[in-house]
C-alpha atoms as a PDB file:
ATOM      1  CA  UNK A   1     -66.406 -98.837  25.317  1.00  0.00           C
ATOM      2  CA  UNK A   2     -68.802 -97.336  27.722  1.00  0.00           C
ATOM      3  CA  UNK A   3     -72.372 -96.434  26.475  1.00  0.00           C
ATOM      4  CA  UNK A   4     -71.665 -92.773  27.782  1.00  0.00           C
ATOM      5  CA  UNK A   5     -68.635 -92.293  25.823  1.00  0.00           C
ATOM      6  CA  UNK A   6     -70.050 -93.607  22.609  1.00  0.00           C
ATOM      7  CA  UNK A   7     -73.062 -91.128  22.953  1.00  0.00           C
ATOM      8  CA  UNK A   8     -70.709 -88.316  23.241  1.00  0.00           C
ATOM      9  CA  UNK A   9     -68.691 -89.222  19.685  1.00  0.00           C
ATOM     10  CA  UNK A  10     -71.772 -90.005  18.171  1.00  0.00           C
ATOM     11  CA  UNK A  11     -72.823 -86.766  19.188  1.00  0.00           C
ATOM     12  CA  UNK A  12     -69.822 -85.022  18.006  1.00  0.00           C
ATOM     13  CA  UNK A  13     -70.292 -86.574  14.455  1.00  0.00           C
ATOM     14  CA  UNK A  14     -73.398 -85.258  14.106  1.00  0.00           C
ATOM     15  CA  UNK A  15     -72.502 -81.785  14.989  1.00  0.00           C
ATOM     16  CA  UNK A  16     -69.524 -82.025  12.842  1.00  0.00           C
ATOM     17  CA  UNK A  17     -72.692 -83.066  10.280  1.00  0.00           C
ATOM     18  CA  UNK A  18     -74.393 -79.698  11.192  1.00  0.00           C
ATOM     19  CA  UNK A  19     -71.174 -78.152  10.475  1.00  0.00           C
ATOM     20  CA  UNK A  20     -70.237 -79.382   7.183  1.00  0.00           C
ATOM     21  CA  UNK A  21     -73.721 -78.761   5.853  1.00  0.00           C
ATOM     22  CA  UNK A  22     -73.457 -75.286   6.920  1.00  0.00           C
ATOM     23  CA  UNK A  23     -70.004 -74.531   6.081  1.00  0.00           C
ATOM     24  CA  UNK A  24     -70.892 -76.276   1.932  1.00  0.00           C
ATOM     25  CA  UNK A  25     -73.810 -74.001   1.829  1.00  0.00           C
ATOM     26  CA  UNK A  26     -72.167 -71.202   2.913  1.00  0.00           C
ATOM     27  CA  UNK A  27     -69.122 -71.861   0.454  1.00  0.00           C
ATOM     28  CA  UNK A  28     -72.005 -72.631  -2.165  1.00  0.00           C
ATOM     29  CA  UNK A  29     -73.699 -68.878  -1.610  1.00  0.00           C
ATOM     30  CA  UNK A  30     -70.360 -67.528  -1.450  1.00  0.00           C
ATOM     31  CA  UNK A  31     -67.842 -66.163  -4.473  1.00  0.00           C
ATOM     32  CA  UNK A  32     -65.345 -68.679  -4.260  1.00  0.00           C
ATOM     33  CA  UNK A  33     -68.468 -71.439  -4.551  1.00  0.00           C
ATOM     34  CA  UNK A  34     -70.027 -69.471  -7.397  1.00  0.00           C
ATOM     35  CA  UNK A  35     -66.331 -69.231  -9.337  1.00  0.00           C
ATOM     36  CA  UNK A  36     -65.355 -73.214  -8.785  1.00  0.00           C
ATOM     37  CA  UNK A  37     -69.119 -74.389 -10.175  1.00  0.00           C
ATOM     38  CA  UNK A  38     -68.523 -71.865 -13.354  1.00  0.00           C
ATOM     39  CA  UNK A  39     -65.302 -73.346 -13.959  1.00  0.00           C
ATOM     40  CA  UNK A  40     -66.325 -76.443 -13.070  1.00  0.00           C
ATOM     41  CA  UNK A  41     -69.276 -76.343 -16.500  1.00  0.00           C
ATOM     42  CA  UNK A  42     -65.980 -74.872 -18.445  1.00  0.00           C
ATOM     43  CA  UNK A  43     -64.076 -77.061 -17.927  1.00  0.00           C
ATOM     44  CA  UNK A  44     -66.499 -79.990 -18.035  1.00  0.00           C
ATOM     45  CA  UNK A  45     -66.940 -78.337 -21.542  1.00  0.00           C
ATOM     46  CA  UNK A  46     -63.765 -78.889 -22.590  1.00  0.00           C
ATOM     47  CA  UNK A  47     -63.276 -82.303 -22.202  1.00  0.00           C
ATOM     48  CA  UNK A  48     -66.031 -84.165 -20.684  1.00  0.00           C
ATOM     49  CA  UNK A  49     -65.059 -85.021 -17.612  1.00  0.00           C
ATOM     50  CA  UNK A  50     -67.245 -84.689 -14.762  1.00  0.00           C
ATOM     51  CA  UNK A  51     -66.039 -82.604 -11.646  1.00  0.00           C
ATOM     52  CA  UNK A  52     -68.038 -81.685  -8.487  1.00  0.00           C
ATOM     53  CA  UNK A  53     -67.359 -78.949  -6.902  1.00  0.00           C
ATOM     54  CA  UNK A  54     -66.330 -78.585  -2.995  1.00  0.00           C
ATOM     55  CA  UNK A  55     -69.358 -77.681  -1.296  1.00  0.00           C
ATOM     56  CA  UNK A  56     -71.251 -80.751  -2.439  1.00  0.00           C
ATOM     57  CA  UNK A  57     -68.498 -82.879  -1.417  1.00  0.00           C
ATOM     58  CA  UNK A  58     -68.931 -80.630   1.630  1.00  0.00           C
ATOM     59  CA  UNK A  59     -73.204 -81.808   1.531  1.00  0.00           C
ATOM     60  CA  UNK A  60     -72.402 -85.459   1.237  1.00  0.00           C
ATOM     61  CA  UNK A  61     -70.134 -85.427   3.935  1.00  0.00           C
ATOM     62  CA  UNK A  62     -72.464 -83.657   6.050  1.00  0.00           C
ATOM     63  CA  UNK A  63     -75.397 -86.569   5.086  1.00  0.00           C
ATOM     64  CA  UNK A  64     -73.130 -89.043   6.020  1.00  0.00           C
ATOM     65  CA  UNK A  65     -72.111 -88.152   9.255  1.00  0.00           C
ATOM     66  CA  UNK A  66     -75.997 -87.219  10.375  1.00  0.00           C
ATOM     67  CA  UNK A  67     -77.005 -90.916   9.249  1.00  0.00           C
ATOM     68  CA  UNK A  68     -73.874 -92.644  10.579  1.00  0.00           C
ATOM     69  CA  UNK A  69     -74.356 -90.986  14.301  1.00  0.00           C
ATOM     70  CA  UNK A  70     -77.960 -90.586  14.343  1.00  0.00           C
ATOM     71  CA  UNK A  71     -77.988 -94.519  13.988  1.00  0.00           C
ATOM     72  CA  UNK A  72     -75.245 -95.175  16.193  1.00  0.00           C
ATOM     73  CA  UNK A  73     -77.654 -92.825  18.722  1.00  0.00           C
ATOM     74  CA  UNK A  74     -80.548 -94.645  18.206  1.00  0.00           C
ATOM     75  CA  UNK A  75     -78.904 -98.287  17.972  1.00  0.00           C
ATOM     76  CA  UNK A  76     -75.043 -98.006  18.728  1.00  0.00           C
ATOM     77  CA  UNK A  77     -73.392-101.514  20.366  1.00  0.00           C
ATOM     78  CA  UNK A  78     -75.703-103.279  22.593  1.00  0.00           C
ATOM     79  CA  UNK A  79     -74.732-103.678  26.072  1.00  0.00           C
ATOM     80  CA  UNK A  80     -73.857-107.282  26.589  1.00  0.00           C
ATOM     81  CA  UNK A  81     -76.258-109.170  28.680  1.00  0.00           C
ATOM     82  CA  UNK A  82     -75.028-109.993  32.318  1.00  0.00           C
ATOM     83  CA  UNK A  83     -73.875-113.337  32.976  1.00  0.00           C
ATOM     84  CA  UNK A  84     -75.260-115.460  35.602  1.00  0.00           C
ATOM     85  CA  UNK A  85     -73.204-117.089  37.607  1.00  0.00           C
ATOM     86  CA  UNK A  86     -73.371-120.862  38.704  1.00  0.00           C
ATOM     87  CA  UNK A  87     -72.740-121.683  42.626  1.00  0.00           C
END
């Protein structure tokens, strides 16, 4: 794959990071958030499982892809070296 090209999904991961860490905080702030985390305890009261609720999925998903394509940024596949050739 060309260097180029691998900038360009590296930087669409880490927009789609910026994304879901807006879009989990936003469903955090937001009724349907606020409902799922009370339900969530309620539940959790009843019978001890744990459950996490859909905008920290949301978070975690968001970390993930800002570490995953700011590395492949910074690092990504090295170019192989160019071969010399024998005459």
């Amino acid at each position: 794959m060309h260097r180029f090209f691998q900038l360009l999904l590296a930087l669409a991961a880490f927009v789609g990071g910026l994304w879901l860490l807006y879009a989990g905080y936003g469903r955090g702030l937001s009724l349907a958030g606020k409902t799922e985390i009370g339900l969530s305890y309620m539940q959790t009261g009843f019978d001890g499982k744990a459950r996490v609720p859909t905008h920290r999925w949301m978070y975690a998903g968001g970390f993930a892809l800002l570490i995953g394509s700011t590395w492949w940024m910074m690092k990504g596949r090295p170019t192989p070296p160019k071969r010399k050739r024998r005459r």
